[in-house]
N, C-alpha and C. Protein backbone atom coordinates (compact mmCIF):
# COMPACT_ATOMS: atom_id res chain seq x y z
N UNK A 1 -38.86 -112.89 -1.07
CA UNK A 1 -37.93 -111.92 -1.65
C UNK A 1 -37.86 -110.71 -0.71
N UNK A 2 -36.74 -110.32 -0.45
CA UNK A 2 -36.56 -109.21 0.52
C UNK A 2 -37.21 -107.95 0.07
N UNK A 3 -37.84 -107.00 0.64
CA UNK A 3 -37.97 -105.49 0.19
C UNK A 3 -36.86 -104.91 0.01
N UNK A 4 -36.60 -103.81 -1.35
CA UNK A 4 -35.66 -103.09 -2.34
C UNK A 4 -36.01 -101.82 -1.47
N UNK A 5 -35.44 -100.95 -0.79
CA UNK A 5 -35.28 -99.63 -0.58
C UNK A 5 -35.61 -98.86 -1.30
N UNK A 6 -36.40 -97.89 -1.69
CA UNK A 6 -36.39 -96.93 -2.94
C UNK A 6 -35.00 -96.28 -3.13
N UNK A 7 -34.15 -96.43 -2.29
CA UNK A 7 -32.31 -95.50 -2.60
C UNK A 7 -31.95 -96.46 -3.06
N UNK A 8 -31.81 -97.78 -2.96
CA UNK A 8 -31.17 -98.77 -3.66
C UNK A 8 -31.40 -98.94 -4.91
N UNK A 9 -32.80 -98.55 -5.47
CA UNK A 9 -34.13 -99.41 -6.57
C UNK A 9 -33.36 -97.93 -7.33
N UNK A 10 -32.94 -96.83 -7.10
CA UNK A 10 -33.24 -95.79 -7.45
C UNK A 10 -31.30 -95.84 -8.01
N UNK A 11 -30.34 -96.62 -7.08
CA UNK A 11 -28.86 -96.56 -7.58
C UNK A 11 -28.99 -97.22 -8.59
N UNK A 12 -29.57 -98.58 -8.02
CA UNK A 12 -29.36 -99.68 -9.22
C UNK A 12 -29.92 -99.79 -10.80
N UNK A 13 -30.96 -99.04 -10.70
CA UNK A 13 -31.50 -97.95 -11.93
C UNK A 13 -30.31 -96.67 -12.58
N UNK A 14 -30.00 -96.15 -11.62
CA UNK A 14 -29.25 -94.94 -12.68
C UNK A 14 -27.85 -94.94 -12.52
N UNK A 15 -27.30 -96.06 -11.17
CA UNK A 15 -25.84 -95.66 -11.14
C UNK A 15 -25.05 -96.85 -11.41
N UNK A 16 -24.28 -97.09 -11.84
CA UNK A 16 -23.02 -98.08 -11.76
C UNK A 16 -23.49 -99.06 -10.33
N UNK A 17 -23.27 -100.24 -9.98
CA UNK A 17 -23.33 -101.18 -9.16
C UNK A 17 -21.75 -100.60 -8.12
N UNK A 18 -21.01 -99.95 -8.88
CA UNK A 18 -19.71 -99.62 -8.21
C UNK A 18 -19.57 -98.24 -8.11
N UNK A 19 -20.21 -97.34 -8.50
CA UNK A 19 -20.51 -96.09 -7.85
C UNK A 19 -20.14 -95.36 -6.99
N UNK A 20 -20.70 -95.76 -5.62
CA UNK A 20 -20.26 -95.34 -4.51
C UNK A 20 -19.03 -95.75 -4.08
N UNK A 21 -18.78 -96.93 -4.44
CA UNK A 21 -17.08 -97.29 -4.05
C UNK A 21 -16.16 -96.61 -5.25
N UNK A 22 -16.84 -96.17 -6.19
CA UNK A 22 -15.90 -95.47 -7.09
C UNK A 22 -15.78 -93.93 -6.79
N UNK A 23 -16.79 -93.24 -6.01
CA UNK A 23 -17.37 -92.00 -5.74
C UNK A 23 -16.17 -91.81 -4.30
N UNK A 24 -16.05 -92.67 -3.00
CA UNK A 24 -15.30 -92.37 -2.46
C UNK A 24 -13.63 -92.76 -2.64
N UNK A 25 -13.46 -93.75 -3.48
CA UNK A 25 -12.17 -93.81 -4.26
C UNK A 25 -11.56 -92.57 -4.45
N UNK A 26 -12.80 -91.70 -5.21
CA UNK A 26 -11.82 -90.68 -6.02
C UNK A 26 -12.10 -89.41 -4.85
N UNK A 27 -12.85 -89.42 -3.84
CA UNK A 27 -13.07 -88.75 -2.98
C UNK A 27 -11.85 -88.34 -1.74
N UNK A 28 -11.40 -90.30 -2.05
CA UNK A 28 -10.38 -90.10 -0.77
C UNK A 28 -8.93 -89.84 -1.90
N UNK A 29 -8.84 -89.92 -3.19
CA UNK A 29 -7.92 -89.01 -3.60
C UNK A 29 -7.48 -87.72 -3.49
N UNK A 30 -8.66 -87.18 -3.56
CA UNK A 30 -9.07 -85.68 -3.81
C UNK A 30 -8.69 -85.29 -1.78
N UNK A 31 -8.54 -85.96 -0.65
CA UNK A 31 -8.33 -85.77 0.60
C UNK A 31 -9.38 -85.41 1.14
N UNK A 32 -10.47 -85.34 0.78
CA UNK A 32 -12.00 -85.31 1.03
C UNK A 32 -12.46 -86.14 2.74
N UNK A 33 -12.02 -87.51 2.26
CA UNK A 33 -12.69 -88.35 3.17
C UNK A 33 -11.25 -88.17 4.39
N UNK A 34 -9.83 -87.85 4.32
CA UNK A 34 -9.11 -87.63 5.17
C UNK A 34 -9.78 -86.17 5.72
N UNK A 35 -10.24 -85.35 5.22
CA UNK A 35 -10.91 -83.70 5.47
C UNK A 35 -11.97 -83.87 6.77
N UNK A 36 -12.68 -84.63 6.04
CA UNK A 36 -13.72 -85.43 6.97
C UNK A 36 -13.56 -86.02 7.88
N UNK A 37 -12.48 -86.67 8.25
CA UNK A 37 -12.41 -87.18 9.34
C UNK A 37 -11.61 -86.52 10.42
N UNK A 38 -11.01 -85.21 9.57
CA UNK A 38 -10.31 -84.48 11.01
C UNK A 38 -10.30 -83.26 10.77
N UNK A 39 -12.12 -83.04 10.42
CA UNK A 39 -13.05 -81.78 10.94
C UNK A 39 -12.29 -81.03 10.23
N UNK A 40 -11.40 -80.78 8.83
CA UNK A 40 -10.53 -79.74 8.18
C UNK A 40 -11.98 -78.94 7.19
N UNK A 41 -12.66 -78.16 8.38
CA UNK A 41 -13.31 -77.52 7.45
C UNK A 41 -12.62 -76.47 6.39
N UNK A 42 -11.40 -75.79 6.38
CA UNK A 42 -10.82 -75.05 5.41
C UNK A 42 -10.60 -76.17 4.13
N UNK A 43 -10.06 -77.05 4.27
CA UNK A 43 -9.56 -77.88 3.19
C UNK A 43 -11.50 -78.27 2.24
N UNK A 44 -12.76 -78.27 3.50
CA UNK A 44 -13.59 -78.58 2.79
C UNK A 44 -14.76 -77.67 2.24
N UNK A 45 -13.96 -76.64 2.58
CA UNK A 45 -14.51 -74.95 2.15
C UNK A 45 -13.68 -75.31 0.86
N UNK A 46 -12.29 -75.43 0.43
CA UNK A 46 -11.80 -75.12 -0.71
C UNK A 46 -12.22 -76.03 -1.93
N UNK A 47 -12.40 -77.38 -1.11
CA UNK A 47 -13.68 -78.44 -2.23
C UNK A 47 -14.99 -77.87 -2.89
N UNK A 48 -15.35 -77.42 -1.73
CA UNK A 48 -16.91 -77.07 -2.07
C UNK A 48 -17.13 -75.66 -2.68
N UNK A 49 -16.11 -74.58 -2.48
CA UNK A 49 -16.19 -73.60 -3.61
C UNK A 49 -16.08 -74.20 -4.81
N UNK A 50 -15.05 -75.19 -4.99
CA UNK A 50 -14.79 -75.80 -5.96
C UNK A 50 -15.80 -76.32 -6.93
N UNK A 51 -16.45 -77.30 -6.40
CA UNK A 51 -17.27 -78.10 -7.02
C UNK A 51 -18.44 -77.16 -7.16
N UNK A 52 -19.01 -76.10 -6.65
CA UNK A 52 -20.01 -75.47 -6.62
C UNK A 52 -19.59 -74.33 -8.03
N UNK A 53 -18.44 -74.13 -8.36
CA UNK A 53 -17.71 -73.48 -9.49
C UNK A 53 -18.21 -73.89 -10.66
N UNK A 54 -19.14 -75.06 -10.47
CA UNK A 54 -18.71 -75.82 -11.86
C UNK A 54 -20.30 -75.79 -12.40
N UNK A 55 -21.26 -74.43 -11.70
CA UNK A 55 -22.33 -74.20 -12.42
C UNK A 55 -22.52 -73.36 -13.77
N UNK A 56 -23.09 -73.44 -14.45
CA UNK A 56 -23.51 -72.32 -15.83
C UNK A 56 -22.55 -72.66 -16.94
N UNK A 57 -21.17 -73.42 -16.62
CA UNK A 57 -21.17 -73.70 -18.02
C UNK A 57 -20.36 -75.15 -17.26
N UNK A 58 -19.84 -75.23 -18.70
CA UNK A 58 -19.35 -76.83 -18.49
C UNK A 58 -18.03 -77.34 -17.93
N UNK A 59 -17.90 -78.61 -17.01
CA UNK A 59 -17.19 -78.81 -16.07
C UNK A 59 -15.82 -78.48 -17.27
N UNK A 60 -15.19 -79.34 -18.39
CA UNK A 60 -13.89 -78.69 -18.07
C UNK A 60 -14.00 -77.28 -18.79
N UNK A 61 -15.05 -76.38 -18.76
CA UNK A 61 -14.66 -75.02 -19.24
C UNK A 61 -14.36 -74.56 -17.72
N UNK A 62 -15.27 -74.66 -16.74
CA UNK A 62 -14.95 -74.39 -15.40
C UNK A 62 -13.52 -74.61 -14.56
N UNK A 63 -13.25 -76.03 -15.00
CA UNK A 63 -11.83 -76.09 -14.61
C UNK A 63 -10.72 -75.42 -15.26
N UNK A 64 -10.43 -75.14 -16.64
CA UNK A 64 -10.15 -74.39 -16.86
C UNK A 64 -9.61 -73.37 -17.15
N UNK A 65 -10.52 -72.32 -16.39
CA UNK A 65 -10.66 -71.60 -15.98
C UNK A 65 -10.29 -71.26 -14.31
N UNK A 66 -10.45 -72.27 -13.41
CA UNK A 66 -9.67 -72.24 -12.42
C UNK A 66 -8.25 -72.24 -12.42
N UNK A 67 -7.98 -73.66 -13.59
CA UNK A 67 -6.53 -74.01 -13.21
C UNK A 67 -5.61 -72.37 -13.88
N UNK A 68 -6.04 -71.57 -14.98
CA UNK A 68 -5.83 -70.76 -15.42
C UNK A 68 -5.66 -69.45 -14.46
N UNK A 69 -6.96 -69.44 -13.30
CA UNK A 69 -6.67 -68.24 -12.92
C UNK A 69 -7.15 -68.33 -11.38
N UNK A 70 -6.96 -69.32 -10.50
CA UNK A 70 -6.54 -69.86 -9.11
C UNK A 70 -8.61 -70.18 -9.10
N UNK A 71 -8.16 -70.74 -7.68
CA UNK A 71 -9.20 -71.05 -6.81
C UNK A 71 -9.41 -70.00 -5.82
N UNK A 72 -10.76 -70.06 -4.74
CA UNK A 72 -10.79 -69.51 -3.66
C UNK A 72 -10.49 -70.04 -2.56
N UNK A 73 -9.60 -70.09 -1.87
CA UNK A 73 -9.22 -70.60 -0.37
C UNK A 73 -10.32 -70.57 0.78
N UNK A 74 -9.90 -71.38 1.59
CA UNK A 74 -10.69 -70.71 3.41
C UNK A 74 -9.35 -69.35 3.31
N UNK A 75 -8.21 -69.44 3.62
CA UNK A 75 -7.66 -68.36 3.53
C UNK A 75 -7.48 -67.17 2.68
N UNK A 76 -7.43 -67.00 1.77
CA UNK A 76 -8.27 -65.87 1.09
C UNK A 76 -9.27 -65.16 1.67
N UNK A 77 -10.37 -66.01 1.82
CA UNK A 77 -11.71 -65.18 2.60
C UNK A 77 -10.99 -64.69 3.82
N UNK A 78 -10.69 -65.65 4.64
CA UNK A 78 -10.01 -65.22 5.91
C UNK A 78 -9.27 -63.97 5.63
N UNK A 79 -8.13 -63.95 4.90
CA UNK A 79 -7.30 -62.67 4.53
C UNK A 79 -8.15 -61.47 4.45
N UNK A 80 -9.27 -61.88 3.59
CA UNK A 80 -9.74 -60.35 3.21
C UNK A 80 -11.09 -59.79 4.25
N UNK A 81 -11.44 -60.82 5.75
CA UNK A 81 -12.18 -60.58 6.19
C UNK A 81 -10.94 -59.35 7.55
N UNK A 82 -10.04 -60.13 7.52
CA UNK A 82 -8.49 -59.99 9.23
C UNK A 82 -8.79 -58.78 9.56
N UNK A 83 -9.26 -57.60 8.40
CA UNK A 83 -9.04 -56.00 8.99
C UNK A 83 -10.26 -55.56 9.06
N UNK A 84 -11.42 -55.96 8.92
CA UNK A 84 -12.72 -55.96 9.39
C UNK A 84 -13.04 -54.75 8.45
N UNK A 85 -13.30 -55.31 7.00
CA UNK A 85 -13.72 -54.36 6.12
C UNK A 85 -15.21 -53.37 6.32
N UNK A 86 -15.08 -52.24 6.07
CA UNK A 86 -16.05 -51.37 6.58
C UNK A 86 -17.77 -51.87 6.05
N UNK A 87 -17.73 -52.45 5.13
CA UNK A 87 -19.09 -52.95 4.62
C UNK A 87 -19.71 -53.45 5.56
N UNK A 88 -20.75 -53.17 5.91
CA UNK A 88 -21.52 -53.53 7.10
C UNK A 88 -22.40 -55.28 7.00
N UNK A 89 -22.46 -55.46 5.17
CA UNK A 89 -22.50 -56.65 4.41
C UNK A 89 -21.43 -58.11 5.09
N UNK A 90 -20.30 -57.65 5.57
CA UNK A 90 -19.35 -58.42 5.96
C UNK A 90 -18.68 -58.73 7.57
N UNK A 91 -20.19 -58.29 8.00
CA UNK A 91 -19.93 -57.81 9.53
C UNK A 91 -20.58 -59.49 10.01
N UNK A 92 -20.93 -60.72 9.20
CA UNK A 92 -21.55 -61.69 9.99
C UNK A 92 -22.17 -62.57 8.61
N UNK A 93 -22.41 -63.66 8.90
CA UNK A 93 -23.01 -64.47 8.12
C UNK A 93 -24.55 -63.81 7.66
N UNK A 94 -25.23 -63.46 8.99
CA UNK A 94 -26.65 -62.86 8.94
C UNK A 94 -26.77 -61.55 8.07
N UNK A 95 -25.62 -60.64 8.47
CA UNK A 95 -25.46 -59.56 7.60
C UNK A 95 -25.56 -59.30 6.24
N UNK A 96 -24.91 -60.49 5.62
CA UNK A 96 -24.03 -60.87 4.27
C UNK A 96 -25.19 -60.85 3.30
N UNK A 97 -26.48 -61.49 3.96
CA UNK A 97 -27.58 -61.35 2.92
C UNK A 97 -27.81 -60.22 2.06
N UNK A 98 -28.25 -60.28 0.61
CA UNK A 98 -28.50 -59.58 -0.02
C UNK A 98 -27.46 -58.78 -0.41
N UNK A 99 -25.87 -59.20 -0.64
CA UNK A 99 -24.92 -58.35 -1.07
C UNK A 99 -24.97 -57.83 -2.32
N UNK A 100 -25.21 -58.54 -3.27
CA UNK A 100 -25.77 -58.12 -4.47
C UNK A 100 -24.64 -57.78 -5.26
N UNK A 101 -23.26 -58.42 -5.20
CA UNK A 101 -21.90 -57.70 -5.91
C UNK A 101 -22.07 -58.78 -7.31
N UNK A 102 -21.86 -57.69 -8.60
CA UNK A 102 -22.12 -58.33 -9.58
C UNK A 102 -20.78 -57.92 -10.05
N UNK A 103 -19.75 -58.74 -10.76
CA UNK A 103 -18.45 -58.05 -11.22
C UNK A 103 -18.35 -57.17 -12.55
N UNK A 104 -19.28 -57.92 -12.86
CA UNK A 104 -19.70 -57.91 -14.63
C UNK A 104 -19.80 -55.60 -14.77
N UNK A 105 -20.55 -55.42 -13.61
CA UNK A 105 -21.20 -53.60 -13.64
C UNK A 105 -20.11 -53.37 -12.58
N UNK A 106 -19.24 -54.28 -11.73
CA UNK A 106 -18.86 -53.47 -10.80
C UNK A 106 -19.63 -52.85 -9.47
N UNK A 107 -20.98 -53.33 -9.33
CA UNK A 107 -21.80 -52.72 -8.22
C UNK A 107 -22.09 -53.95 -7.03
N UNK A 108 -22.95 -52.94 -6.31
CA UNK A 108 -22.88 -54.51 -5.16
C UNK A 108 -24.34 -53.35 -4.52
N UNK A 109 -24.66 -54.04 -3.18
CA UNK A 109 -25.82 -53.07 -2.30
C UNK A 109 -25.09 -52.35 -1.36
N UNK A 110 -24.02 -52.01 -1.29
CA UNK A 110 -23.27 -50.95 -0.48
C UNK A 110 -22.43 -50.11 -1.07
N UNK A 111 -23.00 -49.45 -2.55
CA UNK A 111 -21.43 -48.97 -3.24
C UNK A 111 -20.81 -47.89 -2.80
N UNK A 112 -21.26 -47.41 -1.45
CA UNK A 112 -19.74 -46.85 -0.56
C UNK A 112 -18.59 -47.68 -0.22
N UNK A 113 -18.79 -48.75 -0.09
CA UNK A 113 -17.87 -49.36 0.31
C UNK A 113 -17.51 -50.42 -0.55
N UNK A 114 -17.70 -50.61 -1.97
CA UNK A 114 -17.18 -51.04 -2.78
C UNK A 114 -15.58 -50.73 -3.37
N UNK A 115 -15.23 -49.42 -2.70
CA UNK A 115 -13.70 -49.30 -3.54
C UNK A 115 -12.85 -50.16 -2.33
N UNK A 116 -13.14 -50.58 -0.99
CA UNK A 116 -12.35 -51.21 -0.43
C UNK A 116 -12.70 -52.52 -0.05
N UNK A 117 -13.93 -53.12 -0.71
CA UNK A 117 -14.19 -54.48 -0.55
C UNK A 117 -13.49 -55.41 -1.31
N UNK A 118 -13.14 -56.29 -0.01
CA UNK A 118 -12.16 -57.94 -0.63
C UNK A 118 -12.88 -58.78 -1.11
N UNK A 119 -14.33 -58.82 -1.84
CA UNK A 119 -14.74 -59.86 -2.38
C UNK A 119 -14.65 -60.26 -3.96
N UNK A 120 -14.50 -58.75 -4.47
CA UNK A 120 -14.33 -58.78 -5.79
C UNK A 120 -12.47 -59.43 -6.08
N UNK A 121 -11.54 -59.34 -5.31
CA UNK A 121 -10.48 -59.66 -4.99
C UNK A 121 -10.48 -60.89 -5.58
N UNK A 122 -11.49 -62.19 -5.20
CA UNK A 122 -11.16 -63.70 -5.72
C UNK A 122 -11.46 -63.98 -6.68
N UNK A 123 -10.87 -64.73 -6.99
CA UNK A 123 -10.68 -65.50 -8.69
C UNK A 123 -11.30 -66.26 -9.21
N UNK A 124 -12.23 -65.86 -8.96
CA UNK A 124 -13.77 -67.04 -9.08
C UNK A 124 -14.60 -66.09 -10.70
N UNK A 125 -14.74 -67.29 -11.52
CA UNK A 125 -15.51 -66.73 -12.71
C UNK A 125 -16.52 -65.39 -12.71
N UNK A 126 -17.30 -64.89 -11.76
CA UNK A 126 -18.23 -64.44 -11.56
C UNK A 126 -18.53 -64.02 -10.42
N UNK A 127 -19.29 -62.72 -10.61
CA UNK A 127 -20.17 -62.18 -8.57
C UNK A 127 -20.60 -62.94 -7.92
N UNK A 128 -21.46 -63.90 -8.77
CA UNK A 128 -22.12 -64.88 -8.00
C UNK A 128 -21.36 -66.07 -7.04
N UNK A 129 -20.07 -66.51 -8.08
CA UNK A 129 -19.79 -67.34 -7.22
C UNK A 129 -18.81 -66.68 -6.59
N UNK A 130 -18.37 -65.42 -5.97
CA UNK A 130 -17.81 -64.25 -4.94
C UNK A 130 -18.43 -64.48 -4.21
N UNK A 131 -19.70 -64.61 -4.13
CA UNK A 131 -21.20 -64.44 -2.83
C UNK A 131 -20.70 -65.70 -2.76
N UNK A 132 -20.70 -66.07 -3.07
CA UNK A 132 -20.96 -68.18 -2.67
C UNK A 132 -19.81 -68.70 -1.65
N UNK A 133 -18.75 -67.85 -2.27
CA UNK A 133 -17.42 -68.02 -1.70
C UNK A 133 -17.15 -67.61 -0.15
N UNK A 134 -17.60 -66.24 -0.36
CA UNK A 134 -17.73 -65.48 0.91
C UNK A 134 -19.04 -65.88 2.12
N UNK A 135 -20.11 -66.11 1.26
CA UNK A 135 -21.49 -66.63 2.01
C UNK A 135 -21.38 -67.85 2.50
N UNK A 136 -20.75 -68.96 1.99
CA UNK A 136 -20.14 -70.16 2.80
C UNK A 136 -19.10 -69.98 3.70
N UNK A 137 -18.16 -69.30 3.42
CA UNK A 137 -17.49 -68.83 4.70
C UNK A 137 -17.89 -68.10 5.68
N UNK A 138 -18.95 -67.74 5.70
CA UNK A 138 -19.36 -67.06 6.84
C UNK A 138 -20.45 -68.18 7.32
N UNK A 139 -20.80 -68.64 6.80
CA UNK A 139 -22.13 -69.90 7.25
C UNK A 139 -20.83 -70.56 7.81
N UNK A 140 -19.67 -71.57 7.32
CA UNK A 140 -18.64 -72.09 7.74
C UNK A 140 -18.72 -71.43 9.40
N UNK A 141 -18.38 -70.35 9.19
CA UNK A 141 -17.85 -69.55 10.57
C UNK A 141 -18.41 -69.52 11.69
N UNK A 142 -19.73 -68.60 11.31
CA UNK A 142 -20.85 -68.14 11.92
C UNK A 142 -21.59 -69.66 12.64
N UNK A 143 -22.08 -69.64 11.40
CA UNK A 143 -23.45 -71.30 11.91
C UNK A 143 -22.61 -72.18 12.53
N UNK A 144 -21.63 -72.54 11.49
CA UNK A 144 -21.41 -74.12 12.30
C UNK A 144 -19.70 -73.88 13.02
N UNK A 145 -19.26 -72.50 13.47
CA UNK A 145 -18.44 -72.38 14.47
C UNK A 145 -17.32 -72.84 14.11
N UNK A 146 -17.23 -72.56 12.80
CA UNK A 146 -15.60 -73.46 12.13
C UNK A 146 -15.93 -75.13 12.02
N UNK A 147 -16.61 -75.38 12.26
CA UNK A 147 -16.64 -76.75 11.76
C UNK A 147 -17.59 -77.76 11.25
N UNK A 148 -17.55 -77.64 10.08
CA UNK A 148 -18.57 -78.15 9.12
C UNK A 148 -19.38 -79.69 9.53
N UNK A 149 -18.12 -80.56 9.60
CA UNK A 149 -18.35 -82.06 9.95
C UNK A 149 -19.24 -82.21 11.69
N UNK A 150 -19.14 -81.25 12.45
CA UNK A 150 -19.72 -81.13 13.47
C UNK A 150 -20.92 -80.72 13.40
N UNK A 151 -21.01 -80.09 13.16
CA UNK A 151 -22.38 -79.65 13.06
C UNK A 151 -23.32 -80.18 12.05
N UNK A 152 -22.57 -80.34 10.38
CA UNK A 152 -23.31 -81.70 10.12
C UNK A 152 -23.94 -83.00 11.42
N UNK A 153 -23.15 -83.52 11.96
CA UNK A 153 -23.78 -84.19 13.16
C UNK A 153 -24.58 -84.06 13.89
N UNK A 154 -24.70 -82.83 14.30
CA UNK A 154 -25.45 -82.14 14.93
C UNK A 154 -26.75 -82.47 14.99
N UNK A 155 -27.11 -81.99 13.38
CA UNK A 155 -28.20 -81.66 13.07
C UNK A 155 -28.90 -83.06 12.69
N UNK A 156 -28.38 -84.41 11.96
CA UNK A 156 -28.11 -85.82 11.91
C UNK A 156 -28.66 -86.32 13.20
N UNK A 157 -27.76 -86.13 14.00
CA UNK A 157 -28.14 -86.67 15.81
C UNK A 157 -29.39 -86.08 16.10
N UNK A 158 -29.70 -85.09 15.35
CA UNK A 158 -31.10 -84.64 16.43
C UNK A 158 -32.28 -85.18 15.88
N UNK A 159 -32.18 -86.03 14.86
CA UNK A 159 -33.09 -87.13 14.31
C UNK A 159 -33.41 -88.29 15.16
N UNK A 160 -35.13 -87.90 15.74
CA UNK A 160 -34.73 -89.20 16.52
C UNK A 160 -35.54 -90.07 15.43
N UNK A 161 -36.19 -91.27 16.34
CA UNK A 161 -36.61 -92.05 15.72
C UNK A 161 -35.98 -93.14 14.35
N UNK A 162 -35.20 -93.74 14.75
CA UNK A 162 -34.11 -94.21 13.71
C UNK A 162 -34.72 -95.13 13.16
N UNK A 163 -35.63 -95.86 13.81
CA UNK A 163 -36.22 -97.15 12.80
C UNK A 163 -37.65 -97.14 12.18
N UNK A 164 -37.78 -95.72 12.09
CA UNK A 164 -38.90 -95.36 11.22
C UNK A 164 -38.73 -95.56 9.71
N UNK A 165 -39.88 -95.85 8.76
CA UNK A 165 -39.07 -95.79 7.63
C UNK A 165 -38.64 -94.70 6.67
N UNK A 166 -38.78 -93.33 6.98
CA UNK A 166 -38.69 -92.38 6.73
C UNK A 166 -37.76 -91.39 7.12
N UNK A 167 -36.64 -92.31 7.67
CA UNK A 167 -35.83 -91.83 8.78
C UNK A 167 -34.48 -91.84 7.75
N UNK A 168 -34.04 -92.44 6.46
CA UNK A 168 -33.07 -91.44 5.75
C UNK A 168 -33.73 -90.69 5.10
N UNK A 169 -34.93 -90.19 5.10
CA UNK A 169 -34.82 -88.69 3.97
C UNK A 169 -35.20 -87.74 5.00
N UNK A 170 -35.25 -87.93 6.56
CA UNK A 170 -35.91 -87.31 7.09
C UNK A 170 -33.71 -86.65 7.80
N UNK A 171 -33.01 -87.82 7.94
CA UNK A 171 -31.70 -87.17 7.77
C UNK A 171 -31.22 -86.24 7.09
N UNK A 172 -31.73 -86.25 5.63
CA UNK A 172 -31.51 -85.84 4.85
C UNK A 172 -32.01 -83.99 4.78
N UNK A 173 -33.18 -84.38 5.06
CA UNK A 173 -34.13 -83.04 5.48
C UNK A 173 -33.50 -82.20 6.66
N UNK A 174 -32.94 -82.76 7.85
CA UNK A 174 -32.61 -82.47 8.74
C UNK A 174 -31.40 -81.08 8.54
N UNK A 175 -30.02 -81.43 7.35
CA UNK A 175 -29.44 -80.86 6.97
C UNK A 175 -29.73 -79.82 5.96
N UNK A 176 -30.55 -80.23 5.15
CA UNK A 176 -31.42 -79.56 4.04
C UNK A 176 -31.67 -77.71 4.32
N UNK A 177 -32.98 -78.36 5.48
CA UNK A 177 -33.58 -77.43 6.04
C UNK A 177 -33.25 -77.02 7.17
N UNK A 178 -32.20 -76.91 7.45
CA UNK A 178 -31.08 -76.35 8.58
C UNK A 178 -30.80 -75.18 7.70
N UNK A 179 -29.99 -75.48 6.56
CA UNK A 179 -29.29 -74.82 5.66
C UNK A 179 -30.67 -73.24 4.96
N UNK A 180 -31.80 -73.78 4.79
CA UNK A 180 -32.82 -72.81 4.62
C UNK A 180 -33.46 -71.98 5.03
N UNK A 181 -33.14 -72.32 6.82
CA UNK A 181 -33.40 -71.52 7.24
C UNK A 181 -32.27 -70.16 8.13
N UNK A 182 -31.62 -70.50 7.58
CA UNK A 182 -30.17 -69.50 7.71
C UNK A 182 -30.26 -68.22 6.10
N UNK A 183 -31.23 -66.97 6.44
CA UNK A 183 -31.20 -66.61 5.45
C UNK A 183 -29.68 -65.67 4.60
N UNK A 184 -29.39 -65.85 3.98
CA UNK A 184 -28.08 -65.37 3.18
C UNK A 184 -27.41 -66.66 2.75
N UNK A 185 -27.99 -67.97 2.54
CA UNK A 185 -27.36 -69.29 2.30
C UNK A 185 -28.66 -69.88 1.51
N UNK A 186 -29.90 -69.62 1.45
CA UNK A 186 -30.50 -70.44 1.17
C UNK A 186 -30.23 -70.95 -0.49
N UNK A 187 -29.78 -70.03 -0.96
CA UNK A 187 -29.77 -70.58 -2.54
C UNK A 187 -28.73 -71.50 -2.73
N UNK A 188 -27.62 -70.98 -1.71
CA UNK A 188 -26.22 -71.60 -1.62
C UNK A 188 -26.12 -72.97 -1.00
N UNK A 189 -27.22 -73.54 -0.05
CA UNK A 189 -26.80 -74.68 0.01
C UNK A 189 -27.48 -76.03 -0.09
């Protein structure tokens, strides 16, 4: 009898047998897997605010609530970064740490420069996911140079040892802890 993978032992336990072919079905609806293949990190900035939207309460209260009162774009952020807002918070991905803008009080960790900051601007439920919005776009920018799917690779390729057996979670890790050690992202990704 062949050896079971623990990722396999672990689908065939909790997921559908059709899963993953059902997972990129609705993936390549959504233009996901076309996104992916031609490096459209804006189109996969506007997914992943997306889907990351859909914490603290429940998916269709989250949706919603989007379809009600928009999404966040790559352009949006872009828009409200073009005139190089004075917050010194918005000067870089590295910077961005610790912004601290809560919408709920209106405050943030720079409230001089809160009456002209573009983050409170997006239409995202909450401060938090403002930071998320803005803090991935600058990781987007900053880290991986505009392009998400690349640098995913990147970090993938620099895995050596491929026929170890520890070598998909150690892929896995590879991206993980890329992402952790970029501080102003760690919660975010």
């Amino acid at each position: 009898m062949p050896a079971v993978s623990p990722l396999a032992s672990i689908c065939q336990i909790a997921a559908e047998p059709s899963y993953f072919t059902s997972l990129h079905h609705r993936l390549a609806k959504r233009g996901i897997v076309a996104a992916v293949q031609a490096h459209d990190t804006p189109a996969l900035f506007g997914w992943l605010v997306e889907v990351l939207s859909l914490q603290g309460i429940s998916d269709a209260a989250a949706f919603t609530f989007m379809d009600q009162h928009g999404r966040a774009s790559w352009d949006d952020v872009a828009h409200g970064l073009q005139n190089q807002p004075t917050c010194p918070k918005l000067t870089s991905h590295w910077h961005f740490h610790r912004c601290a803008f809560v919408r709920s009080r209106g405050t943030c960790a720079e409230p001089t420069h809160y009456p002209a900051c573009p983050l409170p601007a997006l239409p995202l439920r909450n401060g938090a996911l403002n930071r998320m919005a803005y803090g991935l776009f600058l990781f987007l920018r900053d880290i991986c140079e505009g392009d998400l799917v690349a640098w995913i690779d990147q970090q993938l390729e620099a895995v050596l040892d491929t026929i170890s057996p520890d070598y998909p979670e150690r892929l896995g890790q590879a991206v993980i802890a890329q992402c952790g050690t970029y501080s102003g992202f760690r919660t975010r990704c």
